[in-house]
Protein backbone atom coordinates (compact mmCIF):
# COMPACT_ATOMS: atom_id res chain seq x y z
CA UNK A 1 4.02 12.55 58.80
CA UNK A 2 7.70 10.89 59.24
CA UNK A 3 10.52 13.15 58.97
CA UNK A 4 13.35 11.86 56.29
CA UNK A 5 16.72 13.46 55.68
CA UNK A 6 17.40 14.48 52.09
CA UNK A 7 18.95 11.28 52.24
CA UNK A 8 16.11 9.46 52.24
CA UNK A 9 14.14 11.23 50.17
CA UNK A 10 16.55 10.91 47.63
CA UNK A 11 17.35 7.19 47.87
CA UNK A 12 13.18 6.25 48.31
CA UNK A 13 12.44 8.70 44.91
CA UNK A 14 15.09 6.43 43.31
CA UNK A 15 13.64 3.29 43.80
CA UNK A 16 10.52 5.02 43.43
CA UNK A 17 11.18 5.45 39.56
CA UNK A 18 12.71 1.65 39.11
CA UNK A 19 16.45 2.68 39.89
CA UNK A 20 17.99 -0.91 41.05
CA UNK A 21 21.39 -0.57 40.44
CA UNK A 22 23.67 2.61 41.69
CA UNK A 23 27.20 3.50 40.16
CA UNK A 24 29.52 5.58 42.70
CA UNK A 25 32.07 6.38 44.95
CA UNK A 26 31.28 7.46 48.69
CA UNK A 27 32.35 10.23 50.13
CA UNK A 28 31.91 12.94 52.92
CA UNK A 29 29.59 15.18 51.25
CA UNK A 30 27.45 11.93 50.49
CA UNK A 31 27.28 10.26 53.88
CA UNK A 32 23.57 10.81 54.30
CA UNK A 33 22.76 9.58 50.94
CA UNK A 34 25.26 6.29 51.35
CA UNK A 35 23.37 5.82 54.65
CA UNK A 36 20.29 5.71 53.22
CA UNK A 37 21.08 3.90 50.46
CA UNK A 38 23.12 1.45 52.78
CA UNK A 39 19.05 0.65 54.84
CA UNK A 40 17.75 -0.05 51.37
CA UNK A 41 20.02 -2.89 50.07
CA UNK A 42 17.46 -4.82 49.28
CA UNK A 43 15.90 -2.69 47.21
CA UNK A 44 18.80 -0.77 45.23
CA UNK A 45 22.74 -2.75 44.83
CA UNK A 46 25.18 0.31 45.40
CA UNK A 47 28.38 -0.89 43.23
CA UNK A 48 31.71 0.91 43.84
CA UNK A 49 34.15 2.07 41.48
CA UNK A 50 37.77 2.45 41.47
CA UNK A 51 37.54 5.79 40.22
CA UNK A 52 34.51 8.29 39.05
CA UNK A 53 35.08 8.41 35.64
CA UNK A 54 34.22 4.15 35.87
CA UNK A 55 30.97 5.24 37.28
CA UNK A 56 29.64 7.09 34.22
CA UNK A 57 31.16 4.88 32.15
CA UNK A 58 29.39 2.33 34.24
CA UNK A 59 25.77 3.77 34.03
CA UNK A 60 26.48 4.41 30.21
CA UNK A 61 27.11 0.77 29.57
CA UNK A 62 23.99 -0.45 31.77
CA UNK A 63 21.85 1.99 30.22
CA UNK A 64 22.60 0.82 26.78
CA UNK A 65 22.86 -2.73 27.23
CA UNK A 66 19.21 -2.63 29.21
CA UNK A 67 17.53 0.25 28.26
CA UNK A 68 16.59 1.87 31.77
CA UNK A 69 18.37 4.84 33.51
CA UNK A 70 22.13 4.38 34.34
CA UNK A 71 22.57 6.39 37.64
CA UNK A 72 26.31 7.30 39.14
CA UNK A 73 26.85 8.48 42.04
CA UNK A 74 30.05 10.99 42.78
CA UNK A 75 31.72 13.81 45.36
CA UNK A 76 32.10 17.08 43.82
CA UNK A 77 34.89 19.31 42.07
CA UNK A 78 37.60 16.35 41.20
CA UNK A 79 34.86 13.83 41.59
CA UNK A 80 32.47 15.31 39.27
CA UNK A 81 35.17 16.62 36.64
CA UNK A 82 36.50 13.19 36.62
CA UNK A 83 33.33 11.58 35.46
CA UNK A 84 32.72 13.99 32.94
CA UNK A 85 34.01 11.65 30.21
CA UNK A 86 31.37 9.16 30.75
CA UNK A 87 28.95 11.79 30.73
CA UNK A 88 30.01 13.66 27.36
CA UNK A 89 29.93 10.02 25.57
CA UNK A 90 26.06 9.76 26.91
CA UNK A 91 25.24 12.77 25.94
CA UNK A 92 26.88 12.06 22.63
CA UNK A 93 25.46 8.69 22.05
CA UNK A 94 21.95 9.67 23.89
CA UNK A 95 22.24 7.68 26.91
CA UNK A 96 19.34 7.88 29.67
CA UNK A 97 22.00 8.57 32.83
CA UNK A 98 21.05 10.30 36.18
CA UNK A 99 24.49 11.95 37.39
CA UNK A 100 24.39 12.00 41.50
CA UNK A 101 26.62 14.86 41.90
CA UNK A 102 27.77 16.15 45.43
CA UNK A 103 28.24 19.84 46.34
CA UNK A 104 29.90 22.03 49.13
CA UNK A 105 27.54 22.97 52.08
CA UNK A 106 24.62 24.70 50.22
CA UNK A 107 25.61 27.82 51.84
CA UNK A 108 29.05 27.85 50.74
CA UNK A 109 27.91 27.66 46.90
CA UNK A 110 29.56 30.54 44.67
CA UNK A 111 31.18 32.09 47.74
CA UNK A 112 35.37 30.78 46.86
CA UNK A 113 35.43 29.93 50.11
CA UNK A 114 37.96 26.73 49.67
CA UNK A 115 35.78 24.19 50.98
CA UNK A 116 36.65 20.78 50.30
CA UNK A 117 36.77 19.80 46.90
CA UNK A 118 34.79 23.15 45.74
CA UNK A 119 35.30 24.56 42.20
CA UNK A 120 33.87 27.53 40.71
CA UNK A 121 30.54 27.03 39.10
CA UNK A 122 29.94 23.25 38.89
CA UNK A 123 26.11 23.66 38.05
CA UNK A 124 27.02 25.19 34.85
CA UNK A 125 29.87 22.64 33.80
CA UNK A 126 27.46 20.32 34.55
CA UNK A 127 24.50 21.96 32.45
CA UNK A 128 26.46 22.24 29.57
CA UNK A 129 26.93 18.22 29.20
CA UNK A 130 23.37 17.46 30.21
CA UNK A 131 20.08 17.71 29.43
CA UNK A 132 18.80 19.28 32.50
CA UNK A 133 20.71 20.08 35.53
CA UNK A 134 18.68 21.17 38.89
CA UNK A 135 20.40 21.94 42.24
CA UNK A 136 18.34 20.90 45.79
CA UNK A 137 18.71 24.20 47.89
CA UNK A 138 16.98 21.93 50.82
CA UNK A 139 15.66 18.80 51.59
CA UNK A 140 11.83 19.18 50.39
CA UNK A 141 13.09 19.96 47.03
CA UNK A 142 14.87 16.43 46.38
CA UNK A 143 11.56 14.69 45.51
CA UNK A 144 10.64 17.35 43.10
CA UNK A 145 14.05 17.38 41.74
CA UNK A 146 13.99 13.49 40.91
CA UNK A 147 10.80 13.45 39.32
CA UNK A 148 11.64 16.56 36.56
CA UNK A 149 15.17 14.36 35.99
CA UNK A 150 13.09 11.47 35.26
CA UNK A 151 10.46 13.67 33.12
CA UNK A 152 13.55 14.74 31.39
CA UNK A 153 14.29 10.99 30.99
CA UNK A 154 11.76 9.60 29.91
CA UNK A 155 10.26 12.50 27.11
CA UNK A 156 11.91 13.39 23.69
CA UNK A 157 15.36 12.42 23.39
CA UNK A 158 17.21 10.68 25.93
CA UNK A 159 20.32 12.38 27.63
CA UNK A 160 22.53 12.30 30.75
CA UNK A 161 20.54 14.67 33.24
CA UNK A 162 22.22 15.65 36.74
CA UNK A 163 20.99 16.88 40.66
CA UNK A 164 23.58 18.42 42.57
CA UNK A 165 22.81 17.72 46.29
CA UNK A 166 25.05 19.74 49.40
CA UNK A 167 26.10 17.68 52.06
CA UNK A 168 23.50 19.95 54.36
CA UNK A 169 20.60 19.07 52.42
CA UNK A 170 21.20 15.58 52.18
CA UNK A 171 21.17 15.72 56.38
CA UNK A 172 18.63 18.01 56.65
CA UNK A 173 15.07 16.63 57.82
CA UNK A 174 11.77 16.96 55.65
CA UNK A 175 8.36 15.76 55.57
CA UNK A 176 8.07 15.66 52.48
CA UNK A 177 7.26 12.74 50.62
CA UNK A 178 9.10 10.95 47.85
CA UNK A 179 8.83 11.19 44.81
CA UNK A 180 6.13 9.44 42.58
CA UNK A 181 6.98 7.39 39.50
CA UNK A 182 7.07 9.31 36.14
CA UNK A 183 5.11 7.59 33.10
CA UNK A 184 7.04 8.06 29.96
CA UNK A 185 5.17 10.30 27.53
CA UNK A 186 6.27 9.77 23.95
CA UNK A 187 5.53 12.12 21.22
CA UNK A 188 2.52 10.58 19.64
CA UNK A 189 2.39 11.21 15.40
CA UNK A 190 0.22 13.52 13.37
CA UNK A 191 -2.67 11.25 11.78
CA UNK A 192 -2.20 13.61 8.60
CA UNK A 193 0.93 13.23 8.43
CA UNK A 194 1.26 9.48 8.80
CA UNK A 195 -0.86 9.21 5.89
CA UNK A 196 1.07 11.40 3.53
CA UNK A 197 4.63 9.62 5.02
CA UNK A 198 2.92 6.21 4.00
CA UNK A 199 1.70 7.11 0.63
CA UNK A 200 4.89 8.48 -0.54
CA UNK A 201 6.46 5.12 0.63
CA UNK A 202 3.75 2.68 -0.96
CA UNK A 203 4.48 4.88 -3.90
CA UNK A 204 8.47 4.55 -4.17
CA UNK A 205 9.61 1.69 -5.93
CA UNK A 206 13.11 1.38 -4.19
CA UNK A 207 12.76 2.63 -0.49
CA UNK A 208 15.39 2.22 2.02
CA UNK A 209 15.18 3.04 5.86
CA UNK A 210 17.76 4.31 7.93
CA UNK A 211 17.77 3.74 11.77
CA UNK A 212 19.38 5.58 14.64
CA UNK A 213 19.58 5.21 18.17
CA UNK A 214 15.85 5.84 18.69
CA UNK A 215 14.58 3.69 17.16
CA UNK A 216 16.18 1.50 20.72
CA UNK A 217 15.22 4.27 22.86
CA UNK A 218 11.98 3.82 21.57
CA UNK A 219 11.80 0.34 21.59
CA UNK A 220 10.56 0.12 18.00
CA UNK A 221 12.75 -3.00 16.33
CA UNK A 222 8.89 -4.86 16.29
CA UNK A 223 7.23 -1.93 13.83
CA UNK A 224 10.37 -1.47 12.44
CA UNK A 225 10.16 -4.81 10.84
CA UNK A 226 7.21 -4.71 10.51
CA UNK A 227 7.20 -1.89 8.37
CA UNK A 228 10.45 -2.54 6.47
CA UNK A 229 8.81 -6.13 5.59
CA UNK A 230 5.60 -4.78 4.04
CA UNK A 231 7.90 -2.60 2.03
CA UNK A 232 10.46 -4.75 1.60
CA UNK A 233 12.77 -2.03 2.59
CA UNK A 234 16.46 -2.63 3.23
CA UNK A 235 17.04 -1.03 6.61
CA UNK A 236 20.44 0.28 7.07
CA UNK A 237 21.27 0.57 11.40
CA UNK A 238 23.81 3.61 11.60
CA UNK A 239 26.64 2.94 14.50
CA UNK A 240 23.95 3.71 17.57
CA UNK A 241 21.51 2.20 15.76
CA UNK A 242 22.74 -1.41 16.00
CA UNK A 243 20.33 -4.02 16.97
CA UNK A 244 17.45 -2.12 15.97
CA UNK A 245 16.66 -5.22 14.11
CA UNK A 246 18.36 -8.81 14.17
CA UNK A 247 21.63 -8.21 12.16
CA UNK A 248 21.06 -11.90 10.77
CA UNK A 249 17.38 -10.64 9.17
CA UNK A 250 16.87 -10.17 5.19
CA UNK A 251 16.33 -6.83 5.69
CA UNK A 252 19.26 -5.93 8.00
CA UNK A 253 22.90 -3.97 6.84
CA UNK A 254 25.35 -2.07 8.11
CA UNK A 255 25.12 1.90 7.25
CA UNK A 256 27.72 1.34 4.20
CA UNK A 257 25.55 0.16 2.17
CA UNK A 258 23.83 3.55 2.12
CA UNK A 259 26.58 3.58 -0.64
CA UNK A 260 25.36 1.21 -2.88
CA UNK A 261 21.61 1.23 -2.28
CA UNK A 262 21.51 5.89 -2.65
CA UNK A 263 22.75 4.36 -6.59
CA UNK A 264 19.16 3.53 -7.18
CA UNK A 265 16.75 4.43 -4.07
CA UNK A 266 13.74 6.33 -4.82
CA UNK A 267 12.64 7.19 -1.11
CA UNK A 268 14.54 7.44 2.50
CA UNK A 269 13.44 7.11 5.64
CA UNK A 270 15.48 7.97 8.18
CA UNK A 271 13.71 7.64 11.96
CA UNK A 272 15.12 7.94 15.18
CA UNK A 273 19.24 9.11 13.70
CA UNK A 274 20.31 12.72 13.26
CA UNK A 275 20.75 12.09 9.80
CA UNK A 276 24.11 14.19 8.90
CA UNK A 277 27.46 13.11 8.07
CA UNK A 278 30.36 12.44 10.87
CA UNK A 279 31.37 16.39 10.17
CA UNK A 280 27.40 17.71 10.45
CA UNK A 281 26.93 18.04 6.87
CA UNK A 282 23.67 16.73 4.84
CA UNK A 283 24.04 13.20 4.17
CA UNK A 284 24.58 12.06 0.25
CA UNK A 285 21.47 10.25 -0.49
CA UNK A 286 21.98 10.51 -4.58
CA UNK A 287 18.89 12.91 -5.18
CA UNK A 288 16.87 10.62 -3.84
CA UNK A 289 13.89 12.69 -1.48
CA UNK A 290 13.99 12.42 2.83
CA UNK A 291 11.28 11.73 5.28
CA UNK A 292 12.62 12.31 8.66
CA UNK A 293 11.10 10.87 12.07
CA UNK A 294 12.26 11.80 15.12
CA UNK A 295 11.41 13.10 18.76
CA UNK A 296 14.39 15.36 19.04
CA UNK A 297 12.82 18.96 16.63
CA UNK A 298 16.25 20.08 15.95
CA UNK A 299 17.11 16.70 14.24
CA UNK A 300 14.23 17.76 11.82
CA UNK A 301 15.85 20.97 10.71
CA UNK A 302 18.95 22.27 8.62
CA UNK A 303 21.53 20.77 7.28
CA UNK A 304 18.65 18.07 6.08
CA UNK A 305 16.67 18.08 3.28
CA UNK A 306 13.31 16.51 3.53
CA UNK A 307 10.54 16.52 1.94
CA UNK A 308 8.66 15.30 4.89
CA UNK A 309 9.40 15.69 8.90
CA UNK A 310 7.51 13.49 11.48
CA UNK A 311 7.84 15.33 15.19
CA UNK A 312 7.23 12.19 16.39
CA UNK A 313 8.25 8.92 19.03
CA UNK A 314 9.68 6.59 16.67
CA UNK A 315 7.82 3.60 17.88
CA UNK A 316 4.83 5.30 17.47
CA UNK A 317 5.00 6.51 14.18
CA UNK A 318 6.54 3.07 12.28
CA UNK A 319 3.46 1.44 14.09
CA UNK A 320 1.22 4.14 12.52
CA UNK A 321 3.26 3.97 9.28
CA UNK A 322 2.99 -0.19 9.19
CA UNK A 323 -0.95 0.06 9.66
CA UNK A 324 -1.54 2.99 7.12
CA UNK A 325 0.77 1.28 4.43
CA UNK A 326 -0.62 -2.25 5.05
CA UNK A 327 0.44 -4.85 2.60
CA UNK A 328 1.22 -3.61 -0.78
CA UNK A 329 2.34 -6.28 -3.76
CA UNK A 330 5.54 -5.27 -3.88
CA UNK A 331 8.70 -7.07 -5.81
CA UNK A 332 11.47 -8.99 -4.73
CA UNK A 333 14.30 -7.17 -4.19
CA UNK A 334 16.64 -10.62 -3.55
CA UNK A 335 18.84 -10.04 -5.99
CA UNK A 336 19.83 -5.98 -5.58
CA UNK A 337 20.01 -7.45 -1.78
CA UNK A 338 22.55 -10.01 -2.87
CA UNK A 339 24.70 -7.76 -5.12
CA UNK A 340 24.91 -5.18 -2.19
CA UNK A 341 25.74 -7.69 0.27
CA UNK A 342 28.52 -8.79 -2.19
CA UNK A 343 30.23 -5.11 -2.34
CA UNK A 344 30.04 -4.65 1.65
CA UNK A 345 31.50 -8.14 1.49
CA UNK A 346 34.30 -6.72 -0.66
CA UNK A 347 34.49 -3.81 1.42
CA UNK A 348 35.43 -5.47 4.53
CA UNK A 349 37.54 -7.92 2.90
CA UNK A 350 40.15 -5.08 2.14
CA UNK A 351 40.12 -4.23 6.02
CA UNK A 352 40.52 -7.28 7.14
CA UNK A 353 42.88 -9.10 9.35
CA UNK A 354 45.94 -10.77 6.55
CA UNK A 355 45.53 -14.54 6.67
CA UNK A 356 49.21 -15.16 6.07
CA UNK A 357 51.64 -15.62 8.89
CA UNK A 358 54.54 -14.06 10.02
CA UNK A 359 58.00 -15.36 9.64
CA UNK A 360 58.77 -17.47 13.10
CA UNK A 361 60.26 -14.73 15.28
CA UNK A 362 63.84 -15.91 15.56
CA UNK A 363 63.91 -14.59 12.36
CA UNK A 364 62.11 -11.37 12.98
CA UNK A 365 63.81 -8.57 14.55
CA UNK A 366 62.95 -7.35 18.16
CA UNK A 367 60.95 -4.59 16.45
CA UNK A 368 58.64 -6.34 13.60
CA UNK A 369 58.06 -9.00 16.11
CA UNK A 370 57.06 -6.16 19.11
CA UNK A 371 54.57 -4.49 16.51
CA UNK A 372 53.30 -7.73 14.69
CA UNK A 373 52.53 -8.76 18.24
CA UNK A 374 50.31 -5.73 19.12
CA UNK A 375 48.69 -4.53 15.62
CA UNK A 376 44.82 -4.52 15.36
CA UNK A 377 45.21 -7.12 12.65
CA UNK A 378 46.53 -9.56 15.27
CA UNK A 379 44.02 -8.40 18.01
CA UNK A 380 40.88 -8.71 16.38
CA UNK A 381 41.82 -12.38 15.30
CA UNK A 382 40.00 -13.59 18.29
CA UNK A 383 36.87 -12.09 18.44
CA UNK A 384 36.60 -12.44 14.30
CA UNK A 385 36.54 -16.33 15.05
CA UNK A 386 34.10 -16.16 18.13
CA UNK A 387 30.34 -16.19 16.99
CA UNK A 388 27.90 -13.23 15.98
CA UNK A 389 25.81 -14.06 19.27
CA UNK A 390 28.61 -13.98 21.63
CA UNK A 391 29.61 -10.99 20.25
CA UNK A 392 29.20 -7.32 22.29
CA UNK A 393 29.69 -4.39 19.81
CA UNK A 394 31.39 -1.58 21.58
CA UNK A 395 32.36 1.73 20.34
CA UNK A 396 33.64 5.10 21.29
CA UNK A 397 33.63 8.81 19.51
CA UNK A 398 37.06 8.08 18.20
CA UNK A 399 35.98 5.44 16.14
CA UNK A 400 33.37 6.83 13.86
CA UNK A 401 33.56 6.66 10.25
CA UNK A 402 31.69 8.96 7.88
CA UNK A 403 29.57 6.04 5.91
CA UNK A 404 29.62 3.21 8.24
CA UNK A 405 32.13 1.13 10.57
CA UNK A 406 32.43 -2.64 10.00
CA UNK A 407 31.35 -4.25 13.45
CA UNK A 408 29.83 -7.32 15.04
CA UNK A 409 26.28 -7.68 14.12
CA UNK A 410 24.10 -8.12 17.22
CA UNK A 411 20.22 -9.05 17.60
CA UNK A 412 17.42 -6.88 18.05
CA UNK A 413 16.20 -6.00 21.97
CA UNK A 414 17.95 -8.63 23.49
CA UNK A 415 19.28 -6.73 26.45
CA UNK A 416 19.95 -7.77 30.33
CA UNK A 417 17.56 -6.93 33.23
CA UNK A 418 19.02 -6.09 35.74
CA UNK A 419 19.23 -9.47 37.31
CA UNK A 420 20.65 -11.24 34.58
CA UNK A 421 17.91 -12.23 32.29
CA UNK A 422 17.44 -11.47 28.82
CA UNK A 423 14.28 -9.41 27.92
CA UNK A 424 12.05 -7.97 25.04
């Protein structure tokens, strides 16, 4: 066999598990990595920042505007504590990233030697704002390494993940080889289960659904409507749940109606969101009794109340759940659709940007007209006028709201390859 550095190993393991696109900043603990990244331009587009905490931020936004791993690429110490922000908003908003993070010379680790750019104990910063977090101690561990961050990927809930990789190990030579692809596994539903889920919803006369950002992860928006059609369910996308179906569908509202439709629902179902309040606490659903589906088994426990949990992939288990229910006679729920539509109409009217004009600005002093020219009222003017389509919702964890945020709609699965397309 060939001998590769860890370089190579690493790069070919990438591309190995469908990584195209590479978020980073070179530097000298990375040189064999860039190298071998730099022979595989063809295969893999290496983009560079200005700055690390862009890279995260970078991967973050790819991975939730296609739906495959976001990989960035950093130095250690300053490097990696600088792109920490961009990880900690993936991990919040359960982003599939692969952090690239450098290290000092494997044989420096832990000692407080001062090597360049060392600080003490990166592996467990870095394991406290990941999922997993595995350090190569030579070059025949990359491949291995790579494949258990992709296994971590690509089962139960997604999350940033990181491999710390010493300058040493990245040069040293292996003949190993790289790593294989890694099939995603999803959870698949109890058939018992599914059938006592579905009767309780054929049997509620007012259902509503409640999606999260796994329902995305899962690619479910086609058994989502499915389901929430043969029900006709209201299905209400919480702030990461967003495009789980077309925002311009029958069926589709913001998560503030959860206000007005809890008045009179006789079932939830709540798949693929944690289901608790912006402070952790049980959401207020009015009495009204919980089924909960999701892959994540903590999201299935206390603060909720349910009178049904689903350890389950949420794709999965709507597509079992659409089958078992079928298509029940159910009643037109048009007009209760219509009168909530009305109050969230309401609702956003008293938020939004004043239709009057300001005095001209001769007659304004230097102050009213500095802050009428920078208030959010005047700012979101322009993208208020520009259409729903053209529209990119974006948000951040300092704009959450405890029953639902008034934002751009946006259409189910319509996210960029890679290459520019739009896919399903």
């Amino acid at each position: 066999m060939t001998d590769h550095t860890g370089g190579d190993l690493l790069a070919d393991s990438l591309i190995n598990q469908g990584v195209s696109r590479i978020f980073g900043i070179p530097g000298v603990q990375l040189d064999a990595a860039a190298d071998a990244l730099h022979a595989r331009a063809d295969k893999v587009d290496f983009l560079c920042a200005r700055n690390e905490q862009a890279t995260t931020y970078m991967a973050d936004g790819y991975a939730r505007s296609t739906g495959d791993v976001g990989v960035a690429m950093v130095v250690p110490g300053p490097g990696v504590l600088n792109a920490l922000s961009g990880v900690a908003t993936g991990y919040s908003a359960n982003s599939p990233m692969l952090l690239i993070a450098g290290q000092i010379d494997s044989q420096a680790i832990g000692r407080g030697l001062g090597a360049l750019h060392e600080i003490p104990d990166q592996t467990g910063i870095l394991q406290r704002l990941t999922k997993w977090t595995g350090t190569a101690r030579s070059a025949d561990e990359i491949p291995g390494l790579v494949h258990e961050a992709f296994t971590q990927l690509r089962t139960g809930r997604p999350r940033p993940v990181a491999i710390e990789v010493p300058p040493d190990v990245l040069a040293a030579t292996s003949r190993a080889a790289a790593a294989e692809r890694v099939a995603a596994a999803p959870l698949t539903p109890d058939e018992q289960q599914i059938r006592a889920a579905a009767a309780r919803l054929v049997a509620a006369k007012r259902p509503m659904i409640v999606v999260g950002g796994g329902v995305l992860a899962a690619n479910a928006s086609v058994a989502l409507q499915a389901l929430a059609e043969a029900l006709e369910a209201p299905v209400l996308m919480t702030e990461n749940g967003r495009g789980a179906i077309d925002a311009r569908h029958r069926l589709a509202f913001d998560a503030l109606a959860l206000r007005a439709f809890r008045e009179d629902a006789d079932l939830v179902l709540a798949v693929g969101t944690r289901f608790v309040s912006t402070f952790g606490t049980q959401v207020d659903t009015n009495g009204a009794p919980v089924i909960l589906v999701n892959a994540e088994a903590a999201d299935l426990e206390g603060p909720r109340a349910a009178v049904q949990t689903l350890h389950a992939d949420a794709r999965l288990a709507l597509a079992a759940l659409a089958a078992e229910v079928g298509s029940p006679a159910r009643e037109s729920r048009e007009s209760e659709f219509a009168r909530v539509r009305t109050w969230i109409a309401e609702q956003f009217a008293d938020i939004a940007p004043s239709a009057s004009t300001s005095p001209p600005s001769a007659e304004r002093s230097p102050k009213t007209a500095s802050s009428s020219a920078s208030s959010p009222r005047s700012a979101t003017r322009p993208v208020r006028r520009t259409p729903h389509t053209s529209r990119v919702p974006t948000s951040g964890p300092a704009t959450r709201a405890p029953s639902g945020t008034a934002s751009p709609p946006r259409s189910a699965s319509r996210r960029p390859t890679p290459r520019g397309r739009w896919s399903r």
